[in-house]
PDB file of N, CA and C in Angstrom:
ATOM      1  N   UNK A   1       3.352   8.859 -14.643  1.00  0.00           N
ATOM      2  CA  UNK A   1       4.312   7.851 -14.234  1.00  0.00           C
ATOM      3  C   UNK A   1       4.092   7.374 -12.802  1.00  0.00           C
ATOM      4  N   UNK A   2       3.447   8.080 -12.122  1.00  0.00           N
ATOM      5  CA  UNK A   2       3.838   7.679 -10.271  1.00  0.00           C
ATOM      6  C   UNK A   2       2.221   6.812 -10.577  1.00  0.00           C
ATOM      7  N   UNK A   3       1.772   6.280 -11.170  1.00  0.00           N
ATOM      8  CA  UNK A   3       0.170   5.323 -11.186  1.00  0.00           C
ATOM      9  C   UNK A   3       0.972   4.040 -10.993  1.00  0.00           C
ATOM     10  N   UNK A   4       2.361   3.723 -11.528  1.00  0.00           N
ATOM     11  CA  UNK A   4       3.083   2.130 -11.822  1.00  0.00           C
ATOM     12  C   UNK A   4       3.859   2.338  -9.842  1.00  0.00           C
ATOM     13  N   UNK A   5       3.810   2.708  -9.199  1.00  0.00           N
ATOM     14  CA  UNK A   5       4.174   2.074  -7.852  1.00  0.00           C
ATOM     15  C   UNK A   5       2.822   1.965  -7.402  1.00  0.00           C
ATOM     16  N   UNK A   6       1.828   2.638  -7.694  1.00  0.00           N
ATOM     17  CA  UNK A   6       0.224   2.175  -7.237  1.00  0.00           C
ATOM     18  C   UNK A   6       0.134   0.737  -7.318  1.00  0.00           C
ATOM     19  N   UNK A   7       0.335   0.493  -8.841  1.00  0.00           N
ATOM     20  CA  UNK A   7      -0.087  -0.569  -9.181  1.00  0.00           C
ATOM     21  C   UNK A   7       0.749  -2.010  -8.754  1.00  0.00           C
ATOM     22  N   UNK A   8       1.789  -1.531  -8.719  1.00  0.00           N
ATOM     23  CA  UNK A   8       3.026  -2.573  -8.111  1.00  0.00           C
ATOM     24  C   UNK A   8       2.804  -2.581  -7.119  1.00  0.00           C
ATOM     25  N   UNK A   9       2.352  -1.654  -6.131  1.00  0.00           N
ATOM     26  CA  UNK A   9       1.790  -1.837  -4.226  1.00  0.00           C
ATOM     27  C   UNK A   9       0.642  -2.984  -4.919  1.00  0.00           C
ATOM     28  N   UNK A  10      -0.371  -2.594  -5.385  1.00  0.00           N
ATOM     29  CA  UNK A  10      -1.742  -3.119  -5.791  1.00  0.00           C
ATOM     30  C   UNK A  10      -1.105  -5.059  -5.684  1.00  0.00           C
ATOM     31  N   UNK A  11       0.034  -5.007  -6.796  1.00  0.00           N
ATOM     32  CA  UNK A  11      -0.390  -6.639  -6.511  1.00  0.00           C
ATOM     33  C   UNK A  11       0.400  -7.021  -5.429  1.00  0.00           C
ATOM     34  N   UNK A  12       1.411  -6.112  -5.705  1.00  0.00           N
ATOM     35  CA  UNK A  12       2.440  -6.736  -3.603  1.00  0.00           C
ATOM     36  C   UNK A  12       1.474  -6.834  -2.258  1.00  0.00           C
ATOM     37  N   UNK A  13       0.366  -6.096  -2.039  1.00  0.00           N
ATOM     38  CA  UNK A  13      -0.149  -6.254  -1.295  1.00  0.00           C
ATOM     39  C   UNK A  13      -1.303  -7.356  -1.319  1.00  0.00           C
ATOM     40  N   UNK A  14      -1.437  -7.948  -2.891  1.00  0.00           N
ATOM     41  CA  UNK A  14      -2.842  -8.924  -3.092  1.00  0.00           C
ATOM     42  C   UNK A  14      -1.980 -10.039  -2.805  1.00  0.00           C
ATOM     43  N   UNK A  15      -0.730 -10.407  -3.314  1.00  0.00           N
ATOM     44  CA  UNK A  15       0.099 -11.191  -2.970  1.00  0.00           C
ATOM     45  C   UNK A  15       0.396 -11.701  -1.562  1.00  0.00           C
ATOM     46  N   UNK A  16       0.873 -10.116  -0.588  1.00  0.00           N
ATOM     47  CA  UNK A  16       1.078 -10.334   0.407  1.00  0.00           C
ATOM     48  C   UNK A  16       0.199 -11.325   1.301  1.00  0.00           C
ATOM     49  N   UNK A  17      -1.421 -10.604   0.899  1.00  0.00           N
ATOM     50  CA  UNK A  17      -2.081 -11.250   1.796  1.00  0.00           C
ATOM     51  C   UNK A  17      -2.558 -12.511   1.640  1.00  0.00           C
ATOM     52  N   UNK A  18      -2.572 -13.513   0.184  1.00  0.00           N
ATOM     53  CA  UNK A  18      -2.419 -14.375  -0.009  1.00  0.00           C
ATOM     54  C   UNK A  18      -1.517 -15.321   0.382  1.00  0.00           C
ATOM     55  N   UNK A  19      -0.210 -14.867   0.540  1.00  0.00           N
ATOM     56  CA  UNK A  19       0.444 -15.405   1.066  1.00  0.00           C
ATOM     57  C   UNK A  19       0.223 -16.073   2.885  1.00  0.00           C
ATOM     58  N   UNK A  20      -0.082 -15.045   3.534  1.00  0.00           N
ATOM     59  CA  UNK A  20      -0.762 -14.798   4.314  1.00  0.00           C
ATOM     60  C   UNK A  20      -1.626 -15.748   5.098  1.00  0.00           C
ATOM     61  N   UNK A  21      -2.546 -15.820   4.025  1.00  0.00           N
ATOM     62  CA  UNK A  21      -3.857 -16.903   4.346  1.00  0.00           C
ATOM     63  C   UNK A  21      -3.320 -18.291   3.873  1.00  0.00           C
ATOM     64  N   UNK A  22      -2.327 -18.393   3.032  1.00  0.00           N
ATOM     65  CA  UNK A  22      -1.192 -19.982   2.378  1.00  0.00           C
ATOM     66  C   UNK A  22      -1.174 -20.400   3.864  1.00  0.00           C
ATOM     67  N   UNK A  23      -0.128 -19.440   4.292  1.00  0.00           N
ATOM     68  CA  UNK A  23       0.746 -19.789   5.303  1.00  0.00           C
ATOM     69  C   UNK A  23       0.064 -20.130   6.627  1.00  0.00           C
ATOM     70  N   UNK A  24      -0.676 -19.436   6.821  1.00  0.00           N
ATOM     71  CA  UNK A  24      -1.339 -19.488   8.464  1.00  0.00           C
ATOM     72  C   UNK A  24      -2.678 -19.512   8.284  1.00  0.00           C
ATOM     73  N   UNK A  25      -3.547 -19.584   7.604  1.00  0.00           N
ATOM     74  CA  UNK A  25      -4.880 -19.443   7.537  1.00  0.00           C
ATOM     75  C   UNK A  25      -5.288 -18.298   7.625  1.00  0.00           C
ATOM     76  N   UNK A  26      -5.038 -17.344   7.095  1.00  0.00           N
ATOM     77  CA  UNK A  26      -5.960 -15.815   7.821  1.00  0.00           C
ATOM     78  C   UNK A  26      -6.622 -14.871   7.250  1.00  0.00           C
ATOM     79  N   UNK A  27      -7.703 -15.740   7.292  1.00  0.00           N
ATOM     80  CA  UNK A  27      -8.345 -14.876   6.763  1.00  0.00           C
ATOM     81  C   UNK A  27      -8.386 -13.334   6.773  1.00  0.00           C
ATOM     82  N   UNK A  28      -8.193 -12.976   7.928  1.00  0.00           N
ATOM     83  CA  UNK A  28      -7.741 -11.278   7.975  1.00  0.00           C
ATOM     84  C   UNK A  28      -6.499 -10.420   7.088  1.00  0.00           C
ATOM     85  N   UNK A  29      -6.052 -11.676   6.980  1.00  0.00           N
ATOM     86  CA  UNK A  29      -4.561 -11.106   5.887  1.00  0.00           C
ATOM     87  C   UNK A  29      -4.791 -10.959   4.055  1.00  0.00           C
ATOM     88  N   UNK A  30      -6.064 -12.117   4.065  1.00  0.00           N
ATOM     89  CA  UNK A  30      -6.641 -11.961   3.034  1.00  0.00           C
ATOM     90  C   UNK A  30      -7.238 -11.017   2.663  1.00  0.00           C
ATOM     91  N   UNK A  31      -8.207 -10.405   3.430  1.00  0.00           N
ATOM     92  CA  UNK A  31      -9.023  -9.368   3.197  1.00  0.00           C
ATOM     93  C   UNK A  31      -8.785  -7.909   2.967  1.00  0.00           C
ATOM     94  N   UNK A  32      -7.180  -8.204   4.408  1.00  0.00           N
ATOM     95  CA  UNK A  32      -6.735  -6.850   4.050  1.00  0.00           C
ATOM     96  C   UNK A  32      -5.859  -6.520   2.738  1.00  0.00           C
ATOM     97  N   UNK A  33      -4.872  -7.582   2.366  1.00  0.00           N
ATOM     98  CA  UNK A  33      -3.821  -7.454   1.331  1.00  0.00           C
ATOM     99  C   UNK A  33      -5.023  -7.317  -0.030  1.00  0.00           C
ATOM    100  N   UNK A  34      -6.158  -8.040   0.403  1.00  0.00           N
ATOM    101  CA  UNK A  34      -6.846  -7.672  -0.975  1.00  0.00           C
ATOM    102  C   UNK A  34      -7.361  -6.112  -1.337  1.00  0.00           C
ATOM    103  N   UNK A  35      -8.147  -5.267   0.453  1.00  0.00           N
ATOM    104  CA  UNK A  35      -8.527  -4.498   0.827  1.00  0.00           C
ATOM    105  C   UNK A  35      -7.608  -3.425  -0.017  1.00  0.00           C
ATOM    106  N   UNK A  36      -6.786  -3.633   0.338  1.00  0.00           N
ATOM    107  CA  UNK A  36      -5.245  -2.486   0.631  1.00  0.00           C
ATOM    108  C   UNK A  36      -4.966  -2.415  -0.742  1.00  0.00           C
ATOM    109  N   UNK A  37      -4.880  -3.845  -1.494  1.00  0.00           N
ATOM    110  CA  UNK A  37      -4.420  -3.827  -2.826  1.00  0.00           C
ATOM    111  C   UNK A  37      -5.863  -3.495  -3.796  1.00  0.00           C
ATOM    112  N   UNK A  38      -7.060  -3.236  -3.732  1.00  0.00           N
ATOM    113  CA  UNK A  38      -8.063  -2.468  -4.230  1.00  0.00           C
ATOM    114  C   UNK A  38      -7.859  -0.942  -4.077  1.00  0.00           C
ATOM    115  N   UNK A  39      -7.335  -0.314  -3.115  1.00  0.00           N
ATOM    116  CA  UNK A  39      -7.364   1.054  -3.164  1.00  0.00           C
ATOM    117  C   UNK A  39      -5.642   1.536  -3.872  1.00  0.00           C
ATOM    118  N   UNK A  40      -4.625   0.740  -3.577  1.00  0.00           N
ATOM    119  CA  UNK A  40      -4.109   1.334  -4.526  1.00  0.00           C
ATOM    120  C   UNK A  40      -4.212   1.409  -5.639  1.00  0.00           C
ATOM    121  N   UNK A  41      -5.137   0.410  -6.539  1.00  0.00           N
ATOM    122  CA  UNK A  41      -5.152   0.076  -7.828  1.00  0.00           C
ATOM    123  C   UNK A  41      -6.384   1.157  -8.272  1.00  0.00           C
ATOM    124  N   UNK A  42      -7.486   1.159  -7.425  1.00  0.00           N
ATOM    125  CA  UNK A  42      -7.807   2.458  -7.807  1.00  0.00           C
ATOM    126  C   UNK A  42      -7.254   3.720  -7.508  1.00  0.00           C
ATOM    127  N   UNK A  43      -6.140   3.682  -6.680  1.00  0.00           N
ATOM    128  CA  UNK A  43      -5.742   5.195  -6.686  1.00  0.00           C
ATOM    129  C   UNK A  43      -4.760   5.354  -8.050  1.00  0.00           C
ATOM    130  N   UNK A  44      -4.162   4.374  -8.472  1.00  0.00           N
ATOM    131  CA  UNK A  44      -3.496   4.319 -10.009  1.00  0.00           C
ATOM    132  C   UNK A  44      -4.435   4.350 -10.789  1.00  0.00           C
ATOM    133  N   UNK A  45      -5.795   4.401 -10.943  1.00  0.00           N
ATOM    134  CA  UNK A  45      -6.697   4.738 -12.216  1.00  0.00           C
ATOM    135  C   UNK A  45      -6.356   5.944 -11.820  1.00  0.00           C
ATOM    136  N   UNK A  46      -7.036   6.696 -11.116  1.00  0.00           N
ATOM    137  CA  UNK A  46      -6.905   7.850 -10.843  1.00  0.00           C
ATOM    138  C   UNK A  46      -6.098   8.385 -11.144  1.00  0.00           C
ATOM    139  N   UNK A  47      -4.581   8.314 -10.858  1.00  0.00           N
ATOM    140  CA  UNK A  47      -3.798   9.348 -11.386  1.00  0.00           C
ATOM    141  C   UNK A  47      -2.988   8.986 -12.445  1.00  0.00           C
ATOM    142  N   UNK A  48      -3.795   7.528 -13.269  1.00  0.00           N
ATOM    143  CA  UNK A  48      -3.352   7.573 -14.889  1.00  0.00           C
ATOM    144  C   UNK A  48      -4.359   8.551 -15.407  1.00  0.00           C
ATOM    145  N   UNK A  49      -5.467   8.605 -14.773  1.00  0.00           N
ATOM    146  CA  UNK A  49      -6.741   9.393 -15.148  1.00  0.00           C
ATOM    147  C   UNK A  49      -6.220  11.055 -15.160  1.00  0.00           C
ATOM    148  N   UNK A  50      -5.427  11.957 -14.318  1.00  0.00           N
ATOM    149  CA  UNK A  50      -5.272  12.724 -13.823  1.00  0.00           C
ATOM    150  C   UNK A  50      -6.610  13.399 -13.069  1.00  0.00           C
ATOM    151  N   UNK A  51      -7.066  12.186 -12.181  1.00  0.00           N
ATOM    152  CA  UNK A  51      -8.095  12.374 -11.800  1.00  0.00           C
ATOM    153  C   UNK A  51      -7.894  12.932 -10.156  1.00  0.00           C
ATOM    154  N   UNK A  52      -8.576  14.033  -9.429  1.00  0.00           N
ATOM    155  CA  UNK A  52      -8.350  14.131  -8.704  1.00  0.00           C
ATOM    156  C   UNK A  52      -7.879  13.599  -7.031  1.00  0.00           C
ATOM    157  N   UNK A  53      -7.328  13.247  -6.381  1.00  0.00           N
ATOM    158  CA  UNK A  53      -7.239  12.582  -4.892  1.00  0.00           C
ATOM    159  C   UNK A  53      -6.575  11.508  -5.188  1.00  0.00           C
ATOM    160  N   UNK A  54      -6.127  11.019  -6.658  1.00  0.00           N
ATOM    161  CA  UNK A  54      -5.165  10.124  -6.466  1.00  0.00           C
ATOM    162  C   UNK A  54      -4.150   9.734  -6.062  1.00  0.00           C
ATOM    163  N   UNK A  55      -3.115  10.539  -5.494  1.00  0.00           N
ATOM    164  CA  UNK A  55      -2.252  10.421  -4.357  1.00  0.00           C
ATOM    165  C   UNK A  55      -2.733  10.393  -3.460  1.00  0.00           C
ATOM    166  N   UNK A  56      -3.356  11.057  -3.019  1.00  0.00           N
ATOM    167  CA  UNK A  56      -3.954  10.978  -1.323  1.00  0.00           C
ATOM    168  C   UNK A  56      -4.300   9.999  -1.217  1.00  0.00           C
ATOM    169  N   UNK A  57      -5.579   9.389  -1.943  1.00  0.00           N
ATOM    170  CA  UNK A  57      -5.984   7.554  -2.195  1.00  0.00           C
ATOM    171  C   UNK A  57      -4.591   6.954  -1.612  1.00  0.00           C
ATOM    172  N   UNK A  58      -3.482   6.492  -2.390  1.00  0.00           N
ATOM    173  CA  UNK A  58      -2.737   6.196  -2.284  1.00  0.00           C
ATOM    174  C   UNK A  58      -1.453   6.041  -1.001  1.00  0.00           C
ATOM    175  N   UNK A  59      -1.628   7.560  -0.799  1.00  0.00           N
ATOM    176  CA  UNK A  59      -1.269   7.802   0.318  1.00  0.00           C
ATOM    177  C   UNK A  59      -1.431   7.367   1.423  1.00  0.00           C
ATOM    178  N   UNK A  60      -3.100   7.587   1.799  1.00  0.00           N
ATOM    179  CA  UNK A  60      -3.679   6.254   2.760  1.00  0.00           C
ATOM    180  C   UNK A  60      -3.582   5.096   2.889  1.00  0.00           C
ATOM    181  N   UNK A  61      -3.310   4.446   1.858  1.00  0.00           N
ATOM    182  CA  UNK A  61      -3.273   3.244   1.521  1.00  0.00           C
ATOM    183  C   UNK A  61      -1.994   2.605   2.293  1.00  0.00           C
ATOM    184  N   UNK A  62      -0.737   3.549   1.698  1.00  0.00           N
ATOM    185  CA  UNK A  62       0.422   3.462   2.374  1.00  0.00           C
ATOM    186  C   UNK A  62       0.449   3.718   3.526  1.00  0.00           C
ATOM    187  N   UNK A  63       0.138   4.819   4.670  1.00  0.00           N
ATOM    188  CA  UNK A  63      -0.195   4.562   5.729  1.00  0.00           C
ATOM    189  C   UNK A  63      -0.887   3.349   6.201  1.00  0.00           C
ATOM    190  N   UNK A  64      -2.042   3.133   5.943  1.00  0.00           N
ATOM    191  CA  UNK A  64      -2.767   1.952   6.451  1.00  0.00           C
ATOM    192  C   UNK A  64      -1.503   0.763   6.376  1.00  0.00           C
ATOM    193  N   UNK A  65      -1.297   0.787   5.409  1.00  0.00           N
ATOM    194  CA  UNK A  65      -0.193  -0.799   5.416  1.00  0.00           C
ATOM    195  C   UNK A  65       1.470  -0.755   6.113  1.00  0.00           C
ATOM    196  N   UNK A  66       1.436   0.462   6.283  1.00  0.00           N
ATOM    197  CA  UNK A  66       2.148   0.728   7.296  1.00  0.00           C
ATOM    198  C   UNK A  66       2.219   0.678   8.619  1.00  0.00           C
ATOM    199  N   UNK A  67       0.376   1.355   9.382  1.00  0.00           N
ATOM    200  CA  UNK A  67       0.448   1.292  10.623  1.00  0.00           C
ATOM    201  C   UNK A  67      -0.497   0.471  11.065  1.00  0.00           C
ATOM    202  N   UNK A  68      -0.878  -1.132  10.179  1.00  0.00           N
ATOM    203  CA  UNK A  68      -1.031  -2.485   9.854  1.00  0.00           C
ATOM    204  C   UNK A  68      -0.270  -3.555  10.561  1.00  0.00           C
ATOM    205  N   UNK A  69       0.753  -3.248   9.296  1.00  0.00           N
ATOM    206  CA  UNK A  69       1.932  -4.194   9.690  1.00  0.00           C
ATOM    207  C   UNK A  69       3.426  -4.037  10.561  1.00  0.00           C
ATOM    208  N   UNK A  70       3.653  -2.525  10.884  1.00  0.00           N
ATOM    209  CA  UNK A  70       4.484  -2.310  11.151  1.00  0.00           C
ATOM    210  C   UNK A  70       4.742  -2.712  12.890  1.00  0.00           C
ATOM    211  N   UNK A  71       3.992  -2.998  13.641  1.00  0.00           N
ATOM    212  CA  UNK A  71       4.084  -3.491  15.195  1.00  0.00           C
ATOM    213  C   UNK A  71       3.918  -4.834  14.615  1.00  0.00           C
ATOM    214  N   UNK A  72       2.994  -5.513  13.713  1.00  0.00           N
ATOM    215  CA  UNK A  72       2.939  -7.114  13.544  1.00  0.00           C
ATOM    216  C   UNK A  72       4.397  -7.210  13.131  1.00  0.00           C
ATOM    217  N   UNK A  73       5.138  -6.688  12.436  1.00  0.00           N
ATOM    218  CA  UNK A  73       6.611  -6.937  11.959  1.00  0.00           C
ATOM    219  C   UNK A  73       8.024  -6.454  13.178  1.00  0.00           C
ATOM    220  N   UNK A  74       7.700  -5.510  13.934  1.00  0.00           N
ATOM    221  CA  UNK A  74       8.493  -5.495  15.006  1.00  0.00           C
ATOM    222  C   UNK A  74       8.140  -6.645  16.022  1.00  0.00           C
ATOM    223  N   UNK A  75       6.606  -7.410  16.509  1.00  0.00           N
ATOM    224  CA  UNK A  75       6.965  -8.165  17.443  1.00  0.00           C
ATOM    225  C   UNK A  75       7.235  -9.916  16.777  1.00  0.00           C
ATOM    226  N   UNK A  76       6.907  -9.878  15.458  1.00  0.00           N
ATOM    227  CA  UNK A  76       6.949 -11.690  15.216  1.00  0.00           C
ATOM    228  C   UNK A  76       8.468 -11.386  14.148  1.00  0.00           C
ATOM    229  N   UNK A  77       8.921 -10.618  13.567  1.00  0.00           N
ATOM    230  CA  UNK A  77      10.005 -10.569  12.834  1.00  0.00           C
ATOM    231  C   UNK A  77       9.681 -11.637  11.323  1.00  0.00           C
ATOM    232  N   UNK A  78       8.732 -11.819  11.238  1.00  0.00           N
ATOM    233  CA  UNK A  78       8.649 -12.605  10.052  1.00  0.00           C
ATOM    234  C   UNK A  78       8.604 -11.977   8.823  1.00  0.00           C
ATOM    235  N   UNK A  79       8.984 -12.215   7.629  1.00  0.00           N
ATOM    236  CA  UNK A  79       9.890 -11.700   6.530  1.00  0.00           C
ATOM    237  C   UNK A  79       8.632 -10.726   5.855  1.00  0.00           C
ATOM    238  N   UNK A  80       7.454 -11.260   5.971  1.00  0.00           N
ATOM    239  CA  UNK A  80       6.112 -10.508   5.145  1.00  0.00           C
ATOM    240  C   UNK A  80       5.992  -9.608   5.292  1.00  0.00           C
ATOM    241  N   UNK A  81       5.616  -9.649   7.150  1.00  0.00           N
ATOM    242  CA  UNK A  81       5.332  -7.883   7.456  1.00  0.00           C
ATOM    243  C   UNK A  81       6.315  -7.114   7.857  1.00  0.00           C
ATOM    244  N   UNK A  82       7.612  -7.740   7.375  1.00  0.00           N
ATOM    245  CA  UNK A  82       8.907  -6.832   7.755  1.00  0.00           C
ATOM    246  C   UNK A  82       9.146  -6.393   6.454  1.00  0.00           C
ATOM    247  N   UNK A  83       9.251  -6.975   5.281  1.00  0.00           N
ATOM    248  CA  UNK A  83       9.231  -6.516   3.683  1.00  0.00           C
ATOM    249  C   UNK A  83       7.439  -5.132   3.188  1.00  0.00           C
ATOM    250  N   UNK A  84       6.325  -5.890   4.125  1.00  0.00           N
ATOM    251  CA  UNK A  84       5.288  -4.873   3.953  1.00  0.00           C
ATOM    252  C   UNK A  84       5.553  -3.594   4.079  1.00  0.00           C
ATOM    253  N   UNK A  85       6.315  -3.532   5.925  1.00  0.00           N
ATOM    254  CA  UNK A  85       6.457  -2.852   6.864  1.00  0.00           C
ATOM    255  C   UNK A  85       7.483  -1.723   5.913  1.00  0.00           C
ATOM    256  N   UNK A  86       8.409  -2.215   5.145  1.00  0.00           N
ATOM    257  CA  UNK A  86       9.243  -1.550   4.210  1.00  0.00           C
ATOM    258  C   UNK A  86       8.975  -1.017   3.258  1.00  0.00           C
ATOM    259  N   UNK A  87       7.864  -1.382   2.709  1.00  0.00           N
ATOM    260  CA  UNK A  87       7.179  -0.905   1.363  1.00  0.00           C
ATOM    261  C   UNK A  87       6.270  -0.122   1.901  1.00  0.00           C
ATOM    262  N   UNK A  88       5.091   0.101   3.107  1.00  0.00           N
ATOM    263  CA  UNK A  88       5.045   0.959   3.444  1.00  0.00           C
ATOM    264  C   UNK A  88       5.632   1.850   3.967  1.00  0.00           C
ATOM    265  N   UNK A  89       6.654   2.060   4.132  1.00  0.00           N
ATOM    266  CA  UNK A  89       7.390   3.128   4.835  1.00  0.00           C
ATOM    267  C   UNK A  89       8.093   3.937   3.522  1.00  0.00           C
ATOM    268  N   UNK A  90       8.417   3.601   2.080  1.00  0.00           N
ATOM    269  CA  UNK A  90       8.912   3.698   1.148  1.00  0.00           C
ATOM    270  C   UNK A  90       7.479   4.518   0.285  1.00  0.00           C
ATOM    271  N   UNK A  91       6.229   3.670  -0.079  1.00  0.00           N
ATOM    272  CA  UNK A  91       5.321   4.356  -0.296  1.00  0.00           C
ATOM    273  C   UNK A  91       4.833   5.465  -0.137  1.00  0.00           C
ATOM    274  N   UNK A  92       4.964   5.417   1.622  1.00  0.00           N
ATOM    275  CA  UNK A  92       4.052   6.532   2.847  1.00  0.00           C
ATOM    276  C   UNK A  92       5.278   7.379   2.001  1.00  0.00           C
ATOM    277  N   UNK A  93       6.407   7.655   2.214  1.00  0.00           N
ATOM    278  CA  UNK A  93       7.334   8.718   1.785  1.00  0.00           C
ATOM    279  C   UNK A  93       7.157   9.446   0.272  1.00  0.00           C
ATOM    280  N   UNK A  94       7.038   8.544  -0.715  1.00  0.00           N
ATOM    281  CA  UNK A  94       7.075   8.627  -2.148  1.00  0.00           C
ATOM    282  C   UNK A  94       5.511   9.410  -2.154  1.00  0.00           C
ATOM    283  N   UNK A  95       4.240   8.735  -1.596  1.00  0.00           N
ATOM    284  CA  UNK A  95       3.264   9.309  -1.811  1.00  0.00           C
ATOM    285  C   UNK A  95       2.773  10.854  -1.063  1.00  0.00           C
ATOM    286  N   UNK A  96       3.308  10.701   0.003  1.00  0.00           N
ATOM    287  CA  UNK A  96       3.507  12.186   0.912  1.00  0.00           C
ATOM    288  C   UNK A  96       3.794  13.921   0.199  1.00  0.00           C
ATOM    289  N   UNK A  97       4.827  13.205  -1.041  1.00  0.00           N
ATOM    290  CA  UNK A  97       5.648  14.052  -1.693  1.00  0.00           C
ATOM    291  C   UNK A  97       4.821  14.125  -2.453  1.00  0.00           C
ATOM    292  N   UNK A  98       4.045  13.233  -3.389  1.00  0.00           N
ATOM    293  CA  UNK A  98       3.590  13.563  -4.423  1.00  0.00           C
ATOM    294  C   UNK A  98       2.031  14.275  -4.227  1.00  0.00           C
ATOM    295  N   UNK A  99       1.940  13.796  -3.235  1.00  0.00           N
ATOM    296  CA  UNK A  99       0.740  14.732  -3.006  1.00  0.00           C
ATOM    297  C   UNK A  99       0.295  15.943  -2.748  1.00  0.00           C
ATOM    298  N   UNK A 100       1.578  16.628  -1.809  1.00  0.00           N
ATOM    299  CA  UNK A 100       2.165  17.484  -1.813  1.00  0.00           C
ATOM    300  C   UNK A 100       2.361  18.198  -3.117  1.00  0.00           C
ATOM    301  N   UNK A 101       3.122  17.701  -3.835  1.00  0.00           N
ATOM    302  CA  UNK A 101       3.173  18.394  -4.784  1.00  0.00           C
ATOM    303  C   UNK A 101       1.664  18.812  -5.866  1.00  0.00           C
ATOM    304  N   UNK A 102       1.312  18.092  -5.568  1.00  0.00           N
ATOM    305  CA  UNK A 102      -0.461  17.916  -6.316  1.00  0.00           C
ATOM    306  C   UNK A 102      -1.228  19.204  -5.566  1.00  0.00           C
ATOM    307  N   UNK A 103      -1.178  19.115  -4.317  1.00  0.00           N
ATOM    308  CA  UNK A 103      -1.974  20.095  -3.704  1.00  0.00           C
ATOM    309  C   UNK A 103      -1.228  21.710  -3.926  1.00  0.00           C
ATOM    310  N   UNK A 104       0.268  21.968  -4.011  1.00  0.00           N
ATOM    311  CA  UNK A 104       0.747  23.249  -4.072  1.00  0.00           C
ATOM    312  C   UNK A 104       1.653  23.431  -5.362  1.00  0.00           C
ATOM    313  N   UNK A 105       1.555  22.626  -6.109  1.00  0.00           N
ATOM    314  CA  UNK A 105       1.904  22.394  -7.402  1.00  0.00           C
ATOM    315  C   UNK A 105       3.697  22.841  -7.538  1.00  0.00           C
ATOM    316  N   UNK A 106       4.405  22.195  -6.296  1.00  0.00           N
ATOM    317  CA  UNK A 106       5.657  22.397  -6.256  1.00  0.00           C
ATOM    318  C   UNK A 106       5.878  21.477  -7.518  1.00  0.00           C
TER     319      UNK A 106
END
């Protein structure tokens, strides 16, 4: 079950950064929301797979888009990387745990 917030990061973040490059041209927003949204989507093969490091994958992922967007969303306040900034911080938490639990089999 925890592969479907992978995959829901996966297109929120392909989205995000599309949006991104709509709005302002940026290419950097492109690359990353695509970047970002490739590793969660493989970290959801993975742990539909019960394949090993798939939280952790994931995990990173959520960090990265966390400590990404989270100063771009405290200094411009614009709704993207303040909604990113939220979903990573929601992720980073959800995936922390589950990995956790993966590694000591709480």
């Amino acid at each position: 079950m925890s592969q479907h917030p992978a995959y829901t990061m996966a297109g929120i973040c392909a989205l995000g950064g599309a949006i991104g490059y709509i709005k302002g041209r940026s290419v950097p927003s492109l690359v990353a929301g695509a970047s970002i949204g490739a590793i969660y989507f493989y970290a959801g093969q993975r742990i539909q797979k019960n394949e090993n490091h798939g939280h952790d994958l994931a995990l990173a992922a959520s960090s990265f888009l966390l400590f990404a967007m989270g100063p771009k969303a405290l200094r411009t306040r614009a709704p993207v990387p303040v909604v990113m900034s939220i979903l990573g911080i929601g992720s980073t938490a959800y995936y922390s745990k589950k990995a956790y639990e993966d590694r000591y089999g709480v």
